[in-house]
Structures are given as C-alpha cells and as structure tokens.
PDB file of N, CA and C in Angstrom:
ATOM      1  N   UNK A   1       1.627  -1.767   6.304  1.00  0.00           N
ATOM      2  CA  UNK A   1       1.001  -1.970   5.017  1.00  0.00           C
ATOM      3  C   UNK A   1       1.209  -3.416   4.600  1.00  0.00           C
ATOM      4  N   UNK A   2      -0.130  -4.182   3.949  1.00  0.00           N
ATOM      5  CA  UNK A   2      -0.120  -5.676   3.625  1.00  0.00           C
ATOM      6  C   UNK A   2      -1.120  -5.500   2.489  1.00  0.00           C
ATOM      7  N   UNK A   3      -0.373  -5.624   1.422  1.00  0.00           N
ATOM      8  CA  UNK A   3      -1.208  -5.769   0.124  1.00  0.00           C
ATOM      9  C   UNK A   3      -0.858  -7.088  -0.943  1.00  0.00           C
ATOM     10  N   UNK A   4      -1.689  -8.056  -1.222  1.00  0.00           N
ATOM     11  CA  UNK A   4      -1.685  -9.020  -2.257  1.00  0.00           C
ATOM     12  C   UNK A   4      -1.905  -8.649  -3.368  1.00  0.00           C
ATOM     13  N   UNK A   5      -1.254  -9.335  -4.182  1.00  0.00           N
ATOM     14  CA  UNK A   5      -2.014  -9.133  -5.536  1.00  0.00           C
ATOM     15  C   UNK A   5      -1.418 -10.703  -5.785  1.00  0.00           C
ATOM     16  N   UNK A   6      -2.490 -11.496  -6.372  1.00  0.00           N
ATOM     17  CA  UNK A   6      -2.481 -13.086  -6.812  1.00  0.00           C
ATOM     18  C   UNK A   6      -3.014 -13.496  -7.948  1.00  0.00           C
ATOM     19  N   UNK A   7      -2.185 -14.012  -8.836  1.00  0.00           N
ATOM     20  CA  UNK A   7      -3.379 -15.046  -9.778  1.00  0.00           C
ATOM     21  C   UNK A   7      -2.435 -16.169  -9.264  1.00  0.00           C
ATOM     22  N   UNK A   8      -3.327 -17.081 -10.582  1.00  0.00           N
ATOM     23  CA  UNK A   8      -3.461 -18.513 -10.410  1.00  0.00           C
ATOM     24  C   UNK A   8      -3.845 -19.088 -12.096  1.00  0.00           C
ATOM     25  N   UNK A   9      -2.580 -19.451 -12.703  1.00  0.00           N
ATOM     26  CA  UNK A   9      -3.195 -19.811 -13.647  1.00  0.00           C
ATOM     27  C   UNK A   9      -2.787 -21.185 -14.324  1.00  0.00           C
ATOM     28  N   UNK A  10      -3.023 -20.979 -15.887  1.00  0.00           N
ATOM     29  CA  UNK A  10      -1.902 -23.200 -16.447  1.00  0.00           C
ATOM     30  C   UNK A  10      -3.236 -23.615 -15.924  1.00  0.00           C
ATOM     31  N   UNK A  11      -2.655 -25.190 -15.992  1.00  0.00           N
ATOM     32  CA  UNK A  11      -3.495 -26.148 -15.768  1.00  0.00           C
ATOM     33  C   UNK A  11      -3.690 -26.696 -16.466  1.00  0.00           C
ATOM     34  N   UNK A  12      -4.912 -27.800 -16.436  1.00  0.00           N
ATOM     35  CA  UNK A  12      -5.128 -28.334 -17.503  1.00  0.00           C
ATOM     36  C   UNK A  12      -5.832 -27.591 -18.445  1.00  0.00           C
ATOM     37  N   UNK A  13      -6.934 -27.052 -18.001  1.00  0.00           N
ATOM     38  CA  UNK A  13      -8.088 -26.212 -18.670  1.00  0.00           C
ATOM     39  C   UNK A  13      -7.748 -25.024 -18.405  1.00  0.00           C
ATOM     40  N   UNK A  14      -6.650 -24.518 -18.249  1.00  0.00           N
ATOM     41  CA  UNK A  14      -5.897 -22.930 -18.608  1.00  0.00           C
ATOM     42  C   UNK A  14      -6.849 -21.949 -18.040  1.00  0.00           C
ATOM     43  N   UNK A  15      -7.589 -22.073 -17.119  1.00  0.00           N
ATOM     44  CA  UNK A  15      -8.281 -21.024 -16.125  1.00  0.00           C
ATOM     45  C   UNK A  15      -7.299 -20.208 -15.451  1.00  0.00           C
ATOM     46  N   UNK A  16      -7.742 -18.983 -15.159  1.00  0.00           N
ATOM     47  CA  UNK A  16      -7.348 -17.804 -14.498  1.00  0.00           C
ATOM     48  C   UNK A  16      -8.101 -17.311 -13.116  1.00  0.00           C
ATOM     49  N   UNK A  17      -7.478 -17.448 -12.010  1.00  0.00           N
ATOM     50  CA  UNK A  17      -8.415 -16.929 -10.708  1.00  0.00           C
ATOM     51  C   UNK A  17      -7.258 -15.780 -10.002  1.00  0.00           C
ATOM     52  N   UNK A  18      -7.756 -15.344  -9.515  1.00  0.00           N
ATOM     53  CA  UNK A  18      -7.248 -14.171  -8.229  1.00  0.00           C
ATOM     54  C   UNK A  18      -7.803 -13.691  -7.714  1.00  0.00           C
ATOM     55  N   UNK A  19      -6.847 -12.558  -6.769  1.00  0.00           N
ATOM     56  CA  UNK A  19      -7.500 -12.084  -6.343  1.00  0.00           C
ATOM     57  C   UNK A  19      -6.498 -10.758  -5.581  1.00  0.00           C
ATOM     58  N   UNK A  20      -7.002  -9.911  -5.384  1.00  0.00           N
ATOM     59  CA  UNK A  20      -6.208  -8.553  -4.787  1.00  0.00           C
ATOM     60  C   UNK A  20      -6.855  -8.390  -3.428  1.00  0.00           C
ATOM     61  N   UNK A  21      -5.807  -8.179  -2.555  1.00  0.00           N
ATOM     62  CA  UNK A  21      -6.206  -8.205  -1.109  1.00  0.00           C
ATOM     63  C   UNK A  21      -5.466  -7.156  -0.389  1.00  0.00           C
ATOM     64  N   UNK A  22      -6.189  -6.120   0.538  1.00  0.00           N
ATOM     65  CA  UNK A  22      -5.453  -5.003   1.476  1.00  0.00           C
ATOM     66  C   UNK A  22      -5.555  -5.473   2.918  1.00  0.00           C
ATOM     67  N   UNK A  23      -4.815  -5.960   3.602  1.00  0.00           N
ATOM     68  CA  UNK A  23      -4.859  -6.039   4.924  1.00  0.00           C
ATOM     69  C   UNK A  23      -5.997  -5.043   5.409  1.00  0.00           C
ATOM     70  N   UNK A  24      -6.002  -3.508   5.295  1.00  0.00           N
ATOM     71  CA  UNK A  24      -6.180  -2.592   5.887  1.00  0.00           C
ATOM     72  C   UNK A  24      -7.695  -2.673   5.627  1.00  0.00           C
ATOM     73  N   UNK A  25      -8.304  -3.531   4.527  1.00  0.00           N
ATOM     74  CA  UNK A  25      -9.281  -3.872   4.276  1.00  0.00           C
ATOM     75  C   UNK A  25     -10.386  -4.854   4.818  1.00  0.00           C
ATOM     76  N   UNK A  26      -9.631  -6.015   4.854  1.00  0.00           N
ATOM     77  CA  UNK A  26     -10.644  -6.739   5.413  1.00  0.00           C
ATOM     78  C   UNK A  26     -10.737  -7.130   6.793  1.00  0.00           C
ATOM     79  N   UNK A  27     -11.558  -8.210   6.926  1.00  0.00           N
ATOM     80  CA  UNK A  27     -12.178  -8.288   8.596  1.00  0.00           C
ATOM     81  C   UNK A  27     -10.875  -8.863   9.512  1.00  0.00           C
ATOM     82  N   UNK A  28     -10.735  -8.403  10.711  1.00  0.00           N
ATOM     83  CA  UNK A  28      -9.763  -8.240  11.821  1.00  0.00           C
ATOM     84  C   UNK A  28      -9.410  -9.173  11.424  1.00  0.00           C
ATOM     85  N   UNK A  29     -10.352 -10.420  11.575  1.00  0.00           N
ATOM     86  CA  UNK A  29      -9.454 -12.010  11.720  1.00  0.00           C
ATOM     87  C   UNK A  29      -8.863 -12.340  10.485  1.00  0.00           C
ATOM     88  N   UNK A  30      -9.522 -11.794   9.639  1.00  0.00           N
ATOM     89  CA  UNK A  30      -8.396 -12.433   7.739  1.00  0.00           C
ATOM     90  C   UNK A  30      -7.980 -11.314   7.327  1.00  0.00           C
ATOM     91  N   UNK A  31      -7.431 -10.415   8.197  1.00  0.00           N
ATOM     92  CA  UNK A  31      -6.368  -9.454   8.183  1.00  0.00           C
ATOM     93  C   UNK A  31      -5.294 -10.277   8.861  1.00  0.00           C
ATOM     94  N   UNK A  32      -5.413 -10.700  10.502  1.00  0.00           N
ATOM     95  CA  UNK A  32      -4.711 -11.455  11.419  1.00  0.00           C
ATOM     96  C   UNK A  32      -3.990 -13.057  10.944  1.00  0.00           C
ATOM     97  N   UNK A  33      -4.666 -13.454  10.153  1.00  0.00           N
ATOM     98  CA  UNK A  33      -4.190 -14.794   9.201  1.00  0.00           C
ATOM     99  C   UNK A  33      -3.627 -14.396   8.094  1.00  0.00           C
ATOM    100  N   UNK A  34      -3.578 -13.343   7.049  1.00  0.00           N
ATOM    101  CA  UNK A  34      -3.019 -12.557   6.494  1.00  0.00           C
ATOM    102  C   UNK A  34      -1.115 -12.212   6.624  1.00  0.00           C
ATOM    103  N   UNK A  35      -1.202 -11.289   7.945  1.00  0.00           N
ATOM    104  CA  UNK A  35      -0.442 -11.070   8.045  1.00  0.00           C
ATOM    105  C   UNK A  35       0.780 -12.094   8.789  1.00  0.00           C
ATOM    106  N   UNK A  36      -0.044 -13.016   9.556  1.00  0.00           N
ATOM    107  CA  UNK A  36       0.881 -14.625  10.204  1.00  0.00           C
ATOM    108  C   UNK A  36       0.896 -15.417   9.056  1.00  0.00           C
ATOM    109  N   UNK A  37       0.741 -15.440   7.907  1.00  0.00           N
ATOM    110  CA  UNK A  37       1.304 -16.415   6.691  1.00  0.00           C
ATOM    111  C   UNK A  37       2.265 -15.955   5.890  1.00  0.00           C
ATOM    112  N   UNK A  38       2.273 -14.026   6.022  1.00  0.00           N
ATOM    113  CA  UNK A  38       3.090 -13.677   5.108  1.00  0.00           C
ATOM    114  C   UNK A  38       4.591 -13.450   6.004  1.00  0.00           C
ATOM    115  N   UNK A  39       3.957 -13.311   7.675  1.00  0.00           N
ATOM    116  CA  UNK A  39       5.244 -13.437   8.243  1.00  0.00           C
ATOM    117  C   UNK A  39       5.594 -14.516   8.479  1.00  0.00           C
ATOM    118  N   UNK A  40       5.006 -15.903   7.929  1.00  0.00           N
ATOM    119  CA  UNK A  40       5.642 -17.157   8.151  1.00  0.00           C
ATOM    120  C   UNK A  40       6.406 -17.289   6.797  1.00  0.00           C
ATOM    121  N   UNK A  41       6.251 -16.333   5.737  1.00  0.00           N
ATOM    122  CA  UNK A  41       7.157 -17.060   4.589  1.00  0.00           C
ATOM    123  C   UNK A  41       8.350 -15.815   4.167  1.00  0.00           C
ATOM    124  N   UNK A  42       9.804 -16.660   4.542  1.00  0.00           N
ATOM    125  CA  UNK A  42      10.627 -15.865   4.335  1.00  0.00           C
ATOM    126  C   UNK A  42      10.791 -15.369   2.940  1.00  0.00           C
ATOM    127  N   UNK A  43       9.969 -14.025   2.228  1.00  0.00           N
ATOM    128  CA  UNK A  43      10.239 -13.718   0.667  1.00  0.00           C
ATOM    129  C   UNK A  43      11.232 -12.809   0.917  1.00  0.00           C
ATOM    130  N   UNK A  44      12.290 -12.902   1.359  1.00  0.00           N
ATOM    131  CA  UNK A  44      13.291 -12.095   1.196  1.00  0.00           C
ATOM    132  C   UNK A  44      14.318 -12.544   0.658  1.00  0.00           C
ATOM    133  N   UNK A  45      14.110 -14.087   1.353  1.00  0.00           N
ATOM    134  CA  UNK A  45      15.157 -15.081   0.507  1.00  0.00           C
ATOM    135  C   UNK A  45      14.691 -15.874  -0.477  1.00  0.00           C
ATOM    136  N   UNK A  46      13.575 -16.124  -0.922  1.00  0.00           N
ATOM    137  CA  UNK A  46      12.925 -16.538  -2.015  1.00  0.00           C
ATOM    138  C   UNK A  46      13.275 -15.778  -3.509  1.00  0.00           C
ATOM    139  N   UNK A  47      13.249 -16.566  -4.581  1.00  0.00           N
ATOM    140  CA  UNK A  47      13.108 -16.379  -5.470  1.00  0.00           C
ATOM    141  C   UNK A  47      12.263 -17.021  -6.579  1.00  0.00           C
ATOM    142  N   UNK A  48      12.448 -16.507  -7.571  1.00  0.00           N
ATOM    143  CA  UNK A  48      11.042 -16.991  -8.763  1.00  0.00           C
ATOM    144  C   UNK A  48      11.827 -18.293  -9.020  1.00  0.00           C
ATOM    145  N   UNK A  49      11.096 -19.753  -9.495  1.00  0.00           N
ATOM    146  CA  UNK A  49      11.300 -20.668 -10.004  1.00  0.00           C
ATOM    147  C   UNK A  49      10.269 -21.405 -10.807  1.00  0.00           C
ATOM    148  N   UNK A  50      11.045 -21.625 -11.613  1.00  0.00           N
ATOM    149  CA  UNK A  50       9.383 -22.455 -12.681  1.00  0.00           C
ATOM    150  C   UNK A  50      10.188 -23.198 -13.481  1.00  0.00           C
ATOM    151  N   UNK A  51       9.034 -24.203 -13.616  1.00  0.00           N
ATOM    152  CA  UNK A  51       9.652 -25.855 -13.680  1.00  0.00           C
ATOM    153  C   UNK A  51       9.661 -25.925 -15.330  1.00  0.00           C
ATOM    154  N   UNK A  52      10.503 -26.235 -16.344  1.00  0.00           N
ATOM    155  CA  UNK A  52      10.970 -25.969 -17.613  1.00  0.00           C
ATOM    156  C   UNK A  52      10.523 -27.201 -18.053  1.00  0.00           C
ATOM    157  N   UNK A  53       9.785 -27.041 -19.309  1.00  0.00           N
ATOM    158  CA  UNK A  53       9.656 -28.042 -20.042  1.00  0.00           C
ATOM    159  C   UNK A  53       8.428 -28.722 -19.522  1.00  0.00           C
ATOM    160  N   UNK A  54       7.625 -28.743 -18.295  1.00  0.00           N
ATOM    161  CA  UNK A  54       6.554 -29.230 -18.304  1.00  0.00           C
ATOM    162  C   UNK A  54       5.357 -28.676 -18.231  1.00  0.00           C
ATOM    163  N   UNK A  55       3.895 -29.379 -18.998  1.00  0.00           N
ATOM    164  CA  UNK A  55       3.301 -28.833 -19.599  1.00  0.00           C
ATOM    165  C   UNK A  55       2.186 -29.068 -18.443  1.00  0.00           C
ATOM    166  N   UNK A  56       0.762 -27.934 -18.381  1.00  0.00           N
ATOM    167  CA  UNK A  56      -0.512 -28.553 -17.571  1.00  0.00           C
ATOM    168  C   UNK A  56       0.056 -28.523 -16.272  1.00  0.00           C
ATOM    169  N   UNK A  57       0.952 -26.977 -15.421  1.00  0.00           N
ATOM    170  CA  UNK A  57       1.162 -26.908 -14.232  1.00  0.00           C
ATOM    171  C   UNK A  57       0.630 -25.662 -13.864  1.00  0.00           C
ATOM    172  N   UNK A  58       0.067 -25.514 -12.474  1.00  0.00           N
ATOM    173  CA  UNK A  58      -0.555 -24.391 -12.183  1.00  0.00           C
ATOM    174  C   UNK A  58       0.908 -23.117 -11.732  1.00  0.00           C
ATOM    175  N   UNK A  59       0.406 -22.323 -12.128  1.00  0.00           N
ATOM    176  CA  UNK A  59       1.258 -21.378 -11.676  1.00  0.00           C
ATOM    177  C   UNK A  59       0.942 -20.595 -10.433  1.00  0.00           C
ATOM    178  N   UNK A  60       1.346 -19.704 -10.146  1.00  0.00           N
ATOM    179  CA  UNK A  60       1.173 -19.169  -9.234  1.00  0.00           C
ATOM    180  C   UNK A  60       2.009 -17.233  -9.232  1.00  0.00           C
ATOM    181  N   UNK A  61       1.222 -16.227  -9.423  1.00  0.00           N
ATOM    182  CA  UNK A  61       2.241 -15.285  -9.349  1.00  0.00           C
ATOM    183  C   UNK A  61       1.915 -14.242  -8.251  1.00  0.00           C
ATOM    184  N   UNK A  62       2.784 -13.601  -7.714  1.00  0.00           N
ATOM    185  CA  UNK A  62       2.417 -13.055  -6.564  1.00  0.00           C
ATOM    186  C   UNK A  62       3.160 -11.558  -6.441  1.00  0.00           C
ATOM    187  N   UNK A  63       2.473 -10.426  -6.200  1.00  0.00           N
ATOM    188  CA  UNK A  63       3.007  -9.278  -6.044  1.00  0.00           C
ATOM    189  C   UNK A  63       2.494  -8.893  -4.435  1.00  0.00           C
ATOM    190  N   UNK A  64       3.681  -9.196  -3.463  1.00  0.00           N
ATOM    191  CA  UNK A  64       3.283  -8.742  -2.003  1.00  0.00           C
ATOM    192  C   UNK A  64       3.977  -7.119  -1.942  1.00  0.00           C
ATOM    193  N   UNK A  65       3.110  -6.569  -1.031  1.00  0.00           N
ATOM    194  CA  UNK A  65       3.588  -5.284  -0.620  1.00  0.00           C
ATOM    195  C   UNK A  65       3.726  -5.322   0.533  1.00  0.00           C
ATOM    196  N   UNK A  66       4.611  -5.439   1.558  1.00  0.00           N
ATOM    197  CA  UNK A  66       4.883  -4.658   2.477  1.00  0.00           C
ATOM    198  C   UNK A  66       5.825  -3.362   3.097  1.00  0.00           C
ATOM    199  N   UNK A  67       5.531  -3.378   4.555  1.00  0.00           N
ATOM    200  CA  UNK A  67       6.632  -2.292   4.849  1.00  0.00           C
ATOM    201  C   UNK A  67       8.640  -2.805   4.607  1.00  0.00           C
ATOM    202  N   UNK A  68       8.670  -3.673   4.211  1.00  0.00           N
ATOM    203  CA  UNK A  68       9.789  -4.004   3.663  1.00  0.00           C
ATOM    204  C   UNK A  68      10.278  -4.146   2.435  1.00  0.00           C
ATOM    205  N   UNK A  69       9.071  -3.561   1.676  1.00  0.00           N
ATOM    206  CA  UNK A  69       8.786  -3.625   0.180  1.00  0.00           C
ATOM    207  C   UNK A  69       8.385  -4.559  -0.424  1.00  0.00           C
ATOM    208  N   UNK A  70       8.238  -4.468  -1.791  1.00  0.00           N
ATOM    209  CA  UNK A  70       7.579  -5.245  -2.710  1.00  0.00           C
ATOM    210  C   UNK A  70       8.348  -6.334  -2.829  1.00  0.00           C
ATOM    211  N   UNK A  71       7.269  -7.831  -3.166  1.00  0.00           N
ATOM    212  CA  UNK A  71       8.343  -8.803  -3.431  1.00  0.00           C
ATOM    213  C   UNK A  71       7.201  -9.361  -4.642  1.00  0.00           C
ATOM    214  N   UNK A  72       7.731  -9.665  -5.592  1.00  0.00           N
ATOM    215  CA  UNK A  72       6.875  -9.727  -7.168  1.00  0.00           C
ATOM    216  C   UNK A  72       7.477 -11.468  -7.559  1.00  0.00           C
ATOM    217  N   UNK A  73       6.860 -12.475  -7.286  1.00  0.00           N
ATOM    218  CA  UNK A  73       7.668 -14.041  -7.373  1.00  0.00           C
ATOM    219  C   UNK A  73       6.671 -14.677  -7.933  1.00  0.00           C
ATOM    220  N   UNK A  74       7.183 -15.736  -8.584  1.00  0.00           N
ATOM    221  CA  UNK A  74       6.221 -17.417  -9.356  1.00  0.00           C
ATOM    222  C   UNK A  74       6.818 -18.007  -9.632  1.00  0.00           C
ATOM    223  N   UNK A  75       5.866 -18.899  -9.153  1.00  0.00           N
ATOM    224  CA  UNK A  75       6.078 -20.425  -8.874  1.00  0.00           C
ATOM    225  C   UNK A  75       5.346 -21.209  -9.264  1.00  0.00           C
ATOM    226  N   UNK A  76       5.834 -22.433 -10.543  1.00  0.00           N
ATOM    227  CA  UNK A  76       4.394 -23.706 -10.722  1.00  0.00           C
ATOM    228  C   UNK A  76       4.335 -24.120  -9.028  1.00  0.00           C
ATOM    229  N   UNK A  77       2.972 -25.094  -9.621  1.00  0.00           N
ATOM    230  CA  UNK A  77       3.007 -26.053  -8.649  1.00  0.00           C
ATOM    231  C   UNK A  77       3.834 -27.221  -8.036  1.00  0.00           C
ATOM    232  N   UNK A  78       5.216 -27.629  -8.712  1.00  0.00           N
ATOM    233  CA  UNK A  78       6.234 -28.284  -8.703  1.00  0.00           C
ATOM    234  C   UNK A  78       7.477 -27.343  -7.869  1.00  0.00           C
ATOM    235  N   UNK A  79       7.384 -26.360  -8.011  1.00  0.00           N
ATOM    236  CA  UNK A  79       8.390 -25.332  -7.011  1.00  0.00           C
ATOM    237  C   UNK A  79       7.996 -24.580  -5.761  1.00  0.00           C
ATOM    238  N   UNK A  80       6.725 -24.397  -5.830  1.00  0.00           N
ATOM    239  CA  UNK A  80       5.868 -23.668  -4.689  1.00  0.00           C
ATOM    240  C   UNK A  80       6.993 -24.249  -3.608  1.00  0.00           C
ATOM    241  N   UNK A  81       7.812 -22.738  -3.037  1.00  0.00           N
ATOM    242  CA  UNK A  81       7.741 -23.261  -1.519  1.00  0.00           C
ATOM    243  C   UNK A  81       6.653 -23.999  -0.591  1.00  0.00           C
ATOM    244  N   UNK A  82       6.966 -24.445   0.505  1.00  0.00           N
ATOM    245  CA  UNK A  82       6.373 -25.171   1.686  1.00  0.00           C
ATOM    246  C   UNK A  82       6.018 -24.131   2.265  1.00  0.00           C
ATOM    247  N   UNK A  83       7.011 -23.072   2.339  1.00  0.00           N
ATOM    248  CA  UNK A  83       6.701 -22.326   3.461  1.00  0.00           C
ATOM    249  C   UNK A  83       5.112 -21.169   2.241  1.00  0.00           C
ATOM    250  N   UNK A  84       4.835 -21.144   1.216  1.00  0.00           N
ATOM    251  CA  UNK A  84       4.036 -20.257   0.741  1.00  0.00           C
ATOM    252  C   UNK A  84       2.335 -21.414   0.229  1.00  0.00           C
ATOM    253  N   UNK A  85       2.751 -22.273   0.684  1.00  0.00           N
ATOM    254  CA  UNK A  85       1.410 -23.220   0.701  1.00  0.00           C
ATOM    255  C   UNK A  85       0.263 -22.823   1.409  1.00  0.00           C
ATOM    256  N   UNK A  86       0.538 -22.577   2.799  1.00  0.00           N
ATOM    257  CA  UNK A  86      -0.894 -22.189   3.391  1.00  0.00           C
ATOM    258  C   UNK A  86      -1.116 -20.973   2.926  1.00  0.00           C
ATOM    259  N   UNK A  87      -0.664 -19.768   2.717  1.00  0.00           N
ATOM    260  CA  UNK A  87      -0.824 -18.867   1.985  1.00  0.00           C
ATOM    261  C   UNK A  87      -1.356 -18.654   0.490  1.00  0.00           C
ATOM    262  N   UNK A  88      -1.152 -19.788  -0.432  1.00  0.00           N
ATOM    263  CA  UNK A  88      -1.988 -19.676  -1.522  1.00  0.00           C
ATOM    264  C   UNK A  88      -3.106 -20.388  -1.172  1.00  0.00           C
ATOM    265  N   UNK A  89      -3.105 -21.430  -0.140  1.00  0.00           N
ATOM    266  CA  UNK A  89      -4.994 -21.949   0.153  1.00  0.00           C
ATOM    267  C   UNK A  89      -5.713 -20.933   0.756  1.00  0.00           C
ATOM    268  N   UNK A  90      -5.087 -20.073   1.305  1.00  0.00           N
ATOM    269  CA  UNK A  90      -5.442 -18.737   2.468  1.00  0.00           C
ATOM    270  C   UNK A  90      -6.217 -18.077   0.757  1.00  0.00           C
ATOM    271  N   UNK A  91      -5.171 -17.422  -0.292  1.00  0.00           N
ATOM    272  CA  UNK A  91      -5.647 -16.841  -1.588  1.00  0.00           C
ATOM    273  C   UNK A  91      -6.425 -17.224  -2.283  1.00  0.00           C
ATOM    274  N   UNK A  92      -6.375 -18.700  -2.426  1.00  0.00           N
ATOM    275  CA  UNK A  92      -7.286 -19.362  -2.935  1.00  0.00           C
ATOM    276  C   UNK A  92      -8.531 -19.352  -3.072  1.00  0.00           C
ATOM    277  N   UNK A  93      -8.638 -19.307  -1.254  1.00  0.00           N
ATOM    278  CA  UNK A  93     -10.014 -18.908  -0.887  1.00  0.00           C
ATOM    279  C   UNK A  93     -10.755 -18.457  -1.261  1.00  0.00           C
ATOM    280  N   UNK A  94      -9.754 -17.362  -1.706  1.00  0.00           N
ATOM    281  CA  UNK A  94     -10.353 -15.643  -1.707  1.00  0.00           C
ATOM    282  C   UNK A  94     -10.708 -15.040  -3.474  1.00  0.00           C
ATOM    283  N   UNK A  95      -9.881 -15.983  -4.029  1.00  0.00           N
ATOM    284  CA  UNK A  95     -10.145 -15.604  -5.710  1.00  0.00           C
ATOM    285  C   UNK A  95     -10.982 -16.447  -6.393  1.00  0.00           C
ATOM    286  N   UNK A  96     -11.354 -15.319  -7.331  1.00  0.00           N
ATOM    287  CA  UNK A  96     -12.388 -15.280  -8.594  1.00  0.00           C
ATOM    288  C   UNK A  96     -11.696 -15.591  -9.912  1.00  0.00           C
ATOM    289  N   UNK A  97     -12.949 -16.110 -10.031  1.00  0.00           N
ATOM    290  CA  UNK A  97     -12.173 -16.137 -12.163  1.00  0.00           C
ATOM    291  C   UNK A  97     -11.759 -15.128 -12.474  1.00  0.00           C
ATOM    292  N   UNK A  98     -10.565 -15.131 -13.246  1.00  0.00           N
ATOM    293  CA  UNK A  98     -10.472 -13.545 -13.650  1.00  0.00           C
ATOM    294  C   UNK A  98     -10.755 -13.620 -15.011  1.00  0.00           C
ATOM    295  N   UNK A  99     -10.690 -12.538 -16.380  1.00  0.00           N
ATOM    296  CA  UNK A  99     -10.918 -12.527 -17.323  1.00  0.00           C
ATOM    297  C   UNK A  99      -9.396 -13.346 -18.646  1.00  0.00           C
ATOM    298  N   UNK A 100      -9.791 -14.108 -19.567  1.00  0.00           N
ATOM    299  CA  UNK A 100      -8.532 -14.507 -19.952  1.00  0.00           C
ATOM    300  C   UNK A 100      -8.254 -13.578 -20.719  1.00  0.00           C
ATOM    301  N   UNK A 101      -6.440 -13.472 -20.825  1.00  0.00           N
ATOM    302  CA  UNK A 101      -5.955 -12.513 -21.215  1.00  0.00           C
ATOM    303  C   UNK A 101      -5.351 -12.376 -22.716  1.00  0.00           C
TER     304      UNK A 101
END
C-alpha cells in the first residue's frame, strides 16, 4: 500500500495546490517513480520542521501511507529535506488548485 495525500501552500499569493495519490491507482510507470522516491526518503527518521518567524514561505504538508504506516510531516521551503525534493516536484506535477480554506 502507497497512498499520498499533499498540499502546498504560503507563498506570496497564499495559493493552495494538491493532490491525493494511490499507488494502486495510477499508471505502472508513476506508480514505479512513486514508490522509488518514497523509498528514497527516509520518513522514519524525519520530522516536522517549520521555519519561525518568516513570512511568504511555501509549505509543504504531507500524509504518506504505507505498509509501515502513516507518516503525517511539514515542511516550509527553508526545511524541506533534500532527500523529499524530487518527491514534491514528482507531487507537484500532479496537483491542482485546491479550494481556500
């Protein structure tokens, strides 16, 4: 089991994008890139960090599901691991405006 759930929000102009993603869902190959980004980023040892006091940064929040369980983390753009970079351009991709909340 490989399930996303992503937004993307802050900024300057305070837009909202995501996007919800099932491995089990989509096409072989962005299932296969999917699952080699989430096994390239160790979230076991990760934790949430967000950068205090500064204003006009994108965030980033992330609820992964796997068979090792849920890992629920955010990060501005000033803390984003290295290792979860290609993985939010991978999400990126993939999300829509969402509605503001």
């Amino acid at each position: 089991m490989l399930k996303i759930r992503y937004v993307q929000s802050g900024g300057f102009a305070g837009l909202i994008r995501g996007c919800s993603l099932d491995a089990a869902t989509l096409a072989p190959a962005a299932a296969a890139v999917m699952k080699r980004l989430i096994k390239a980023a160790p979230l076991h040892k990760l934790k949430t960090i967000r950068t205090q006091g500064a204003a006009d940064l994108l965030l980033h929040d992330f609820a992964i599901e796997t068979d090792a369980g849920t890992f629920h983390l955010s990060f501005d753009e000033l803390t984003l691991p290295k290792a979860l970079k290609p993985l939010v351009a991978f999400l990126a991709r993939r999300s829509k405006p969402l509605p503001l909340r």
